[in-house]
C-alpha atoms as a PDB file:
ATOM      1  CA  UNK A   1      89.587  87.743  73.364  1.00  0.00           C
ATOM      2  CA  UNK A   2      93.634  88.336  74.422  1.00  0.00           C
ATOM      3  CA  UNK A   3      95.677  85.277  75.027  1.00  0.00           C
ATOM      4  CA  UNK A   4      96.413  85.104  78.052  1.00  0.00           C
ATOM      5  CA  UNK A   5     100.286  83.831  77.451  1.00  0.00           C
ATOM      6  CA  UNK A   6     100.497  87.564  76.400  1.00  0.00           C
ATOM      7  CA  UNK A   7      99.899  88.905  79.384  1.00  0.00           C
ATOM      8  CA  UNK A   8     100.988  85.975  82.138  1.00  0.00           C
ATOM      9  CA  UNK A   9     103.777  82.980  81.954  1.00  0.00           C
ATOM     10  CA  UNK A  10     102.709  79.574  82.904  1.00  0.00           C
ATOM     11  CA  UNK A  11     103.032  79.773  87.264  1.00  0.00           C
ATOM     12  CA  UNK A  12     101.203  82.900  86.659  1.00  0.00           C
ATOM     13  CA  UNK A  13      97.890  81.378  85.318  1.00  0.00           C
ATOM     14  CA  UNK A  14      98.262  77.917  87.574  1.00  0.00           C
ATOM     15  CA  UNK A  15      98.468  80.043  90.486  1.00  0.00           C
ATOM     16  CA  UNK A  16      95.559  82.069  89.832  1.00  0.00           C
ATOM     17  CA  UNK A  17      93.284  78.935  88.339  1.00  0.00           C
ATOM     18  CA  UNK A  18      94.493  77.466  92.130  1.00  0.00           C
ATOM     19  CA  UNK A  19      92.542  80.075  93.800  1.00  0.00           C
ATOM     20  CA  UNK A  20      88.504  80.234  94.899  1.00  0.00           C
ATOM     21  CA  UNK A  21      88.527  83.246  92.247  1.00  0.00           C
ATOM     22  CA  UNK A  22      90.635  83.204  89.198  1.00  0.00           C
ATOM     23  CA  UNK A  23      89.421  86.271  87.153  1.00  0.00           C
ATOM     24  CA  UNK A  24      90.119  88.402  90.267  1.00  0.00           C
ATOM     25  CA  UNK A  25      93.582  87.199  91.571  1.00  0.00           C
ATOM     26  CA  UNK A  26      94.503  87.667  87.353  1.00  0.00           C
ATOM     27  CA  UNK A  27      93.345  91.091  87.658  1.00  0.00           C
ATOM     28  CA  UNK A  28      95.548  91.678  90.655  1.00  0.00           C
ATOM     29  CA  UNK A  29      98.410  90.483  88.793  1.00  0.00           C
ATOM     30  CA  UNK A  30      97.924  92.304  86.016  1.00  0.00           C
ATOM     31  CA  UNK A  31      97.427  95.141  88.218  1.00  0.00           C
ATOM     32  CA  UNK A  32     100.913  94.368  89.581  1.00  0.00           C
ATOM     33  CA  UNK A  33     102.455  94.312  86.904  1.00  0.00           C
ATOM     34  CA  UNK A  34     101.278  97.732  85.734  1.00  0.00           C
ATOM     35  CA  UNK A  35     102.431  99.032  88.598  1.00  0.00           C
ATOM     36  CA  UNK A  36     105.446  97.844  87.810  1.00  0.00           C
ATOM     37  CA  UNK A  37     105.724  99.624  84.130  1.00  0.00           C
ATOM     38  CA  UNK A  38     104.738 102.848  85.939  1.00  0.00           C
ATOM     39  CA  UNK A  39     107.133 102.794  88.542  1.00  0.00           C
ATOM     40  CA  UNK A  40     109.940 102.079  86.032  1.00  0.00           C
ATOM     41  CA  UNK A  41     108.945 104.823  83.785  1.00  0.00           C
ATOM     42  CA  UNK A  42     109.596 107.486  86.354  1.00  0.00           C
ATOM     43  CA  UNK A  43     113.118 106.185  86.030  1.00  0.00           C
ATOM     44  CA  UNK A  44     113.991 106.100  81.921  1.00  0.00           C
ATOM     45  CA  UNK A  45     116.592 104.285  80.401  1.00  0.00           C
ATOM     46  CA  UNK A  46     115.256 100.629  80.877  1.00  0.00           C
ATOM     47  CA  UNK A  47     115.004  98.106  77.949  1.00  0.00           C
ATOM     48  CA  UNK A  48     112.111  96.753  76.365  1.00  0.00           C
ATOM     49  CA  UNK A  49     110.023  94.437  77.826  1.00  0.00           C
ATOM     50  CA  UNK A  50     107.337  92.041  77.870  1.00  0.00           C
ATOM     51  CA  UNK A  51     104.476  91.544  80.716  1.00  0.00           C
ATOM     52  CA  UNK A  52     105.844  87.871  80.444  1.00  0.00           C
ATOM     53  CA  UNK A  53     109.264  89.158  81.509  1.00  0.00           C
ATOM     54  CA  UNK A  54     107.809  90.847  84.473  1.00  0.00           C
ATOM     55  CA  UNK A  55     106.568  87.790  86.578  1.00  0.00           C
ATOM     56  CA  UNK A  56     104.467  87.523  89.903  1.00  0.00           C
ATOM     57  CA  UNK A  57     105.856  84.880  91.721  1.00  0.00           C
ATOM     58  CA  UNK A  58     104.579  84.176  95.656  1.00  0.00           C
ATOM     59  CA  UNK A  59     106.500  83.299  98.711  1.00  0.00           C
ATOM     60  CA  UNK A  60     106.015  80.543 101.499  1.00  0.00           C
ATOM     61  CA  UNK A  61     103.167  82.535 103.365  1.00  0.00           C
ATOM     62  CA  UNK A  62     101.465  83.725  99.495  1.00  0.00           C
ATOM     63  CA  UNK A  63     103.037  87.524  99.766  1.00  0.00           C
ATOM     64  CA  UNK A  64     103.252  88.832  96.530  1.00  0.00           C
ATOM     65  CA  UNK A  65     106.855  89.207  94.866  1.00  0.00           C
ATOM     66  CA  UNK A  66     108.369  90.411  91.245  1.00  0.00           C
ATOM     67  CA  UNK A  67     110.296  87.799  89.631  1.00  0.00           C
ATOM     68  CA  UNK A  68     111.861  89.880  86.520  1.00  0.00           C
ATOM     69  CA  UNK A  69     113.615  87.878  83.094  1.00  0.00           C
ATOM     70  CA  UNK A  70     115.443  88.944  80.233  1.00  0.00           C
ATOM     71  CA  UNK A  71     117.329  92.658  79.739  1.00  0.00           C
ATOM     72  CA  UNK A  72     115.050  93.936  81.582  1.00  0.00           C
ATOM     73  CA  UNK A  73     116.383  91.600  85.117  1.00  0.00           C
ATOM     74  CA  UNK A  74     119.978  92.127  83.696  1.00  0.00           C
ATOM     75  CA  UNK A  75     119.208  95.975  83.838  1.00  0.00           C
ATOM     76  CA  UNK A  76     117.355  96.291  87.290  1.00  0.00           C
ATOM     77  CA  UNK A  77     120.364  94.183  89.092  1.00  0.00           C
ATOM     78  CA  UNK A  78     123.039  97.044  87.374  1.00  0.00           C
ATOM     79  CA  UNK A  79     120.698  99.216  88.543  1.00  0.00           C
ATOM     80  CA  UNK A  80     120.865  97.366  91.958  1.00  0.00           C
ATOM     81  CA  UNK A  81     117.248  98.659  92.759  1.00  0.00           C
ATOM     82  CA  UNK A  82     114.994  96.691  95.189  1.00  0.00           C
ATOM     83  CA  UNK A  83     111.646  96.388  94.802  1.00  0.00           C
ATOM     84  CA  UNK A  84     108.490  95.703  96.880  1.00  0.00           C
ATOM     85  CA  UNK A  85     104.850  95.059  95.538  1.00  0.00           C
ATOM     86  CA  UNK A  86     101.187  95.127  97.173  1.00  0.00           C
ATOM     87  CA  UNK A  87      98.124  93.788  96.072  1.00  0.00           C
ATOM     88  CA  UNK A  88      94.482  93.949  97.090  1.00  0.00           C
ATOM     89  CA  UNK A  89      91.352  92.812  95.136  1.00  0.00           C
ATOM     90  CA  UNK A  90      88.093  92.928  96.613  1.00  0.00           C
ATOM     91  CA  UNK A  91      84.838  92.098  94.641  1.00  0.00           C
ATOM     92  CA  UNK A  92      86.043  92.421  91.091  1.00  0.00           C
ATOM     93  CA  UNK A  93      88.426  95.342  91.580  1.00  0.00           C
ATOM     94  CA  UNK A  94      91.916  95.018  92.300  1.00  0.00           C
ATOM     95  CA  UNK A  95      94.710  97.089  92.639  1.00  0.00           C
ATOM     96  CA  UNK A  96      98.462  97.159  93.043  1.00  0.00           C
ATOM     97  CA  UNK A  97     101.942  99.127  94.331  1.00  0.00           C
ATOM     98  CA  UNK A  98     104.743  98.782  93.561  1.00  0.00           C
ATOM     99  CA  UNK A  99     107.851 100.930  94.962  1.00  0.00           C
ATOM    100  CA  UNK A 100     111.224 100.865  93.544  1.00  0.00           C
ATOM    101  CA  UNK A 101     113.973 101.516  95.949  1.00  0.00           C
ATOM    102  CA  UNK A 102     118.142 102.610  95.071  1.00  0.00           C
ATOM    103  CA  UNK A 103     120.208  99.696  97.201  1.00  0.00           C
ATOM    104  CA  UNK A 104     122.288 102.471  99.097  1.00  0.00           C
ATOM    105  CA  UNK A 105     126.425 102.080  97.313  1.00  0.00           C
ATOM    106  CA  UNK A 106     128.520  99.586  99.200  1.00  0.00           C
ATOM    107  CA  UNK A 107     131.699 101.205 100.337  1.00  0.00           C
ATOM    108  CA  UNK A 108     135.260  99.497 100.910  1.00  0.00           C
ATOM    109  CA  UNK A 109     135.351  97.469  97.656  1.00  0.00           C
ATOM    110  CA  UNK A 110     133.970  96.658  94.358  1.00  0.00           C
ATOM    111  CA  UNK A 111     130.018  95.829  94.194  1.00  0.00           C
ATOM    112  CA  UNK A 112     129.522  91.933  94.279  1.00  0.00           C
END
């Protein structure tokens, strides 16, 4: 069997072991974070990474958000790309998008 500490940090597994089913809201994350990789491949040039690196972190009303750490954060903020993730599981399948989008150039002054 995989570790799980491969695949998810710490928040990642006591948020999903909070839920009425575990397996399934893992599966979405991991499903996220796939969607990530993909996404990011169309693009080239990013650094290594780990799924670890590539978090799924919820906000006050449980929407789904990617938390990223390591080179691989340092390199999407230079990049200044946004980012915006769905997930739906129903049954045991789950599934995930995520869309990278280019932060249009500020103008009048160096980036902050």
């Amino acid at each position: 069997m995989l570790d799980s500490g491969v695949l998810f940090t710490d928040g990642e597994r006591a948020h999903c072991h909070s839920r009425p089913d575990p397996y399934t809201s893992l599966a979405g994350l991991f499903s996220a974070k796939e969607a990530f990789v993909k996404a990011l491949s169309s693009l080239g040039g990013a650094p290594a990474h780990t799924f670890p690196e590539v978090e799924v972190v919820h906000g006050p009303a449980g929407q789904p958000r990617i938390q990223l750490h390591g080179q691989i954060a340092q390199w999407h903020r230079q990049q200044r790309l946004a980012m915006e993730v769905s997930i739906s599981h129903t049954g045991d399948l789950a599934g995930a998008v995520v869309v990278l989008l280019a932060e249009p150039a500020r103008s009048g002054g160096p980036a902050s």
